[in-house]
Protein backbone atom coordinates (compact mmCIF):
# COMPACT_ATOMS: atom_id res chain seq x y z
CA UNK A 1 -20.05 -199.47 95.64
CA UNK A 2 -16.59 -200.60 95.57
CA UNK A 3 -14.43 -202.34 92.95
CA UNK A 4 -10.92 -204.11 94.11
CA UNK A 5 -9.06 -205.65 91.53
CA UNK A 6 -6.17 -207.90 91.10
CA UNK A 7 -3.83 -208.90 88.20
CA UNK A 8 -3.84 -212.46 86.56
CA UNK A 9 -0.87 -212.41 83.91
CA UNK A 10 -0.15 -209.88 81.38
CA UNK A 11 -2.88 -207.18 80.87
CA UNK A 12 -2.57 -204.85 77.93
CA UNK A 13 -3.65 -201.41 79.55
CA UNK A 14 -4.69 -198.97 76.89
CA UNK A 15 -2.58 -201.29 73.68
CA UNK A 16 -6.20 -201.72 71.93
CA UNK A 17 -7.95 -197.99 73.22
CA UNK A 18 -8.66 -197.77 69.39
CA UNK A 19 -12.16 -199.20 69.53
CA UNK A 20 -14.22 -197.12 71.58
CA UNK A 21 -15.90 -196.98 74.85
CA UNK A 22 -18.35 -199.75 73.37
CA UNK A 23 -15.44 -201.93 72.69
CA UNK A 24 -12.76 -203.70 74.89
CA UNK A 25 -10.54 -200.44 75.35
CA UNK A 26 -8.58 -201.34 78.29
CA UNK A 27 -7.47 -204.39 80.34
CA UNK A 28 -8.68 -203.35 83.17
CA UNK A 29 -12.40 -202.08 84.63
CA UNK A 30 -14.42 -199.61 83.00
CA UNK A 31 -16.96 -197.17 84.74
CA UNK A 32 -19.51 -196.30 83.02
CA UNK A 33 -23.02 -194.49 83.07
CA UNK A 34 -25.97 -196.91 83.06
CA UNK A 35 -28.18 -194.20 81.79
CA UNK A 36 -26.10 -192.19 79.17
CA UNK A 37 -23.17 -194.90 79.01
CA UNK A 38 -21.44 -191.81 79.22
CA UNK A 39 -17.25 -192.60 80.28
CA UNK A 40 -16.71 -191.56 83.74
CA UNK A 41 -13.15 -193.55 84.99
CA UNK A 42 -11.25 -195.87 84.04
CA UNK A 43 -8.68 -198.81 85.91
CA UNK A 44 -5.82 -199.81 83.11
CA UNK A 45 -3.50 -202.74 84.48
CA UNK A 46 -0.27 -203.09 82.81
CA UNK A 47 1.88 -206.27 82.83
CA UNK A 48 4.78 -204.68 84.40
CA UNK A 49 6.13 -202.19 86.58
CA UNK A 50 9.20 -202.62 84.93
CA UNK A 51 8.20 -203.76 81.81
CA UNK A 52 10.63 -203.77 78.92
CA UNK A 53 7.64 -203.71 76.48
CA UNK A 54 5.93 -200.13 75.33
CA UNK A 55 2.58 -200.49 73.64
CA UNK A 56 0.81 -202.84 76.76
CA UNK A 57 2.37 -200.84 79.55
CA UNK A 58 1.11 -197.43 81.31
CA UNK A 59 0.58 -194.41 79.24
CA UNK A 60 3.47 -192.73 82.13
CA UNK A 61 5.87 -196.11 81.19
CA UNK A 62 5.30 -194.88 77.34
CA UNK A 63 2.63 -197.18 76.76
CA UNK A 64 -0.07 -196.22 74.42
CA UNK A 65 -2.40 -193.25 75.34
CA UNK A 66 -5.58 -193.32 77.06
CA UNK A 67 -8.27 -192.43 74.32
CA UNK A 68 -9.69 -189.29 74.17
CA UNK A 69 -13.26 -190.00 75.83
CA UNK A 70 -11.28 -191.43 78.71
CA UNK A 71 -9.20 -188.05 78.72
CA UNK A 72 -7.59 -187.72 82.07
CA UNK A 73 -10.23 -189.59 84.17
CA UNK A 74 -8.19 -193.21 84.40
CA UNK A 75 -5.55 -194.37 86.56
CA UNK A 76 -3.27 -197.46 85.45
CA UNK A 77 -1.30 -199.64 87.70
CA UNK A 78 0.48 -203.38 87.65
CA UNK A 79 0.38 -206.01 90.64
CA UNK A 80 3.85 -207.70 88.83
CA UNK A 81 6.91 -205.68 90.11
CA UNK A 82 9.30 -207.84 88.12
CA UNK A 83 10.34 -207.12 84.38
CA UNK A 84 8.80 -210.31 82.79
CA UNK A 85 5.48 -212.04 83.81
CA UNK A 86 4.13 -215.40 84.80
CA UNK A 87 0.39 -217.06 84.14
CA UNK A 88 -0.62 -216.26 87.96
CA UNK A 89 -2.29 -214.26 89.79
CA UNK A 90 -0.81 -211.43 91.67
CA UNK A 91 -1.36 -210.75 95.26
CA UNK A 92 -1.00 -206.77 95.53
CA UNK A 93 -4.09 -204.94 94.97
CA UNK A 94 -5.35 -202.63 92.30
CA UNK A 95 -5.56 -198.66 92.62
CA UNK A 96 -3.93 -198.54 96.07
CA UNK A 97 -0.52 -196.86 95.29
CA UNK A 98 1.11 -195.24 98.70
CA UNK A 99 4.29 -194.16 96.32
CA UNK A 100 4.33 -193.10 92.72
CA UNK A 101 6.51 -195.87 91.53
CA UNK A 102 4.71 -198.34 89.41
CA UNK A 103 0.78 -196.10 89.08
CA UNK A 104 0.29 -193.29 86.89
CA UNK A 105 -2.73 -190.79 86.69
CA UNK A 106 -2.77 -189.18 83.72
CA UNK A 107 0.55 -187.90 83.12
């Protein structure tokens, strides 16, 4: 399969990872096993590359960790390369990063 994903306004990333893997843990999309629904990766989207804000952004912008059944199998990323964000949708694609500016594995 493939997933591509785009960012409509200001996604959270990991701000609510308190809940579990049954729970809404991430903005972003969530991989799971159908069988086991074992964790195997995760997408977080942040609001900002540039975000002034800590708790919503990337765990690598000091945003809040990923949690610990996500470990390092995630990678976060933002389509809004400005500071502040708008109610649209934004045109770069998801989880295709050519530089490290702006995504972050697990730091």
């Amino acid at each position: 399969g493939r997933v591509k994903a785009f960012q409509f306004g200001s996604p959270d990333a990991f701000m609510n990872a308190k809940v579990g893997l049954n729970g809404a843990y991430v903005d972003g999309v969530s991989i799971t096993s159908a069988t086991s629904m074992e964790h195997i990766w995760t997408l977080a989207v942040s609001p900002s590359t540039n975000s002034k804000l800590k708790l919503d952004t990337c765990p690598c912008q000091r945003g809040q960790a990923a949690p610990e059944f996500v470990g390092g199998n995630y990678y976060c990323d933002s389509g809004n390369p400005k500071q502040d964000w708008e109610y649209t949708l934004y045109s770069k694609e998801l989880w295709k990063c050519p530089t490290v500016h702006g995504c972050c594995s697990n730091p």
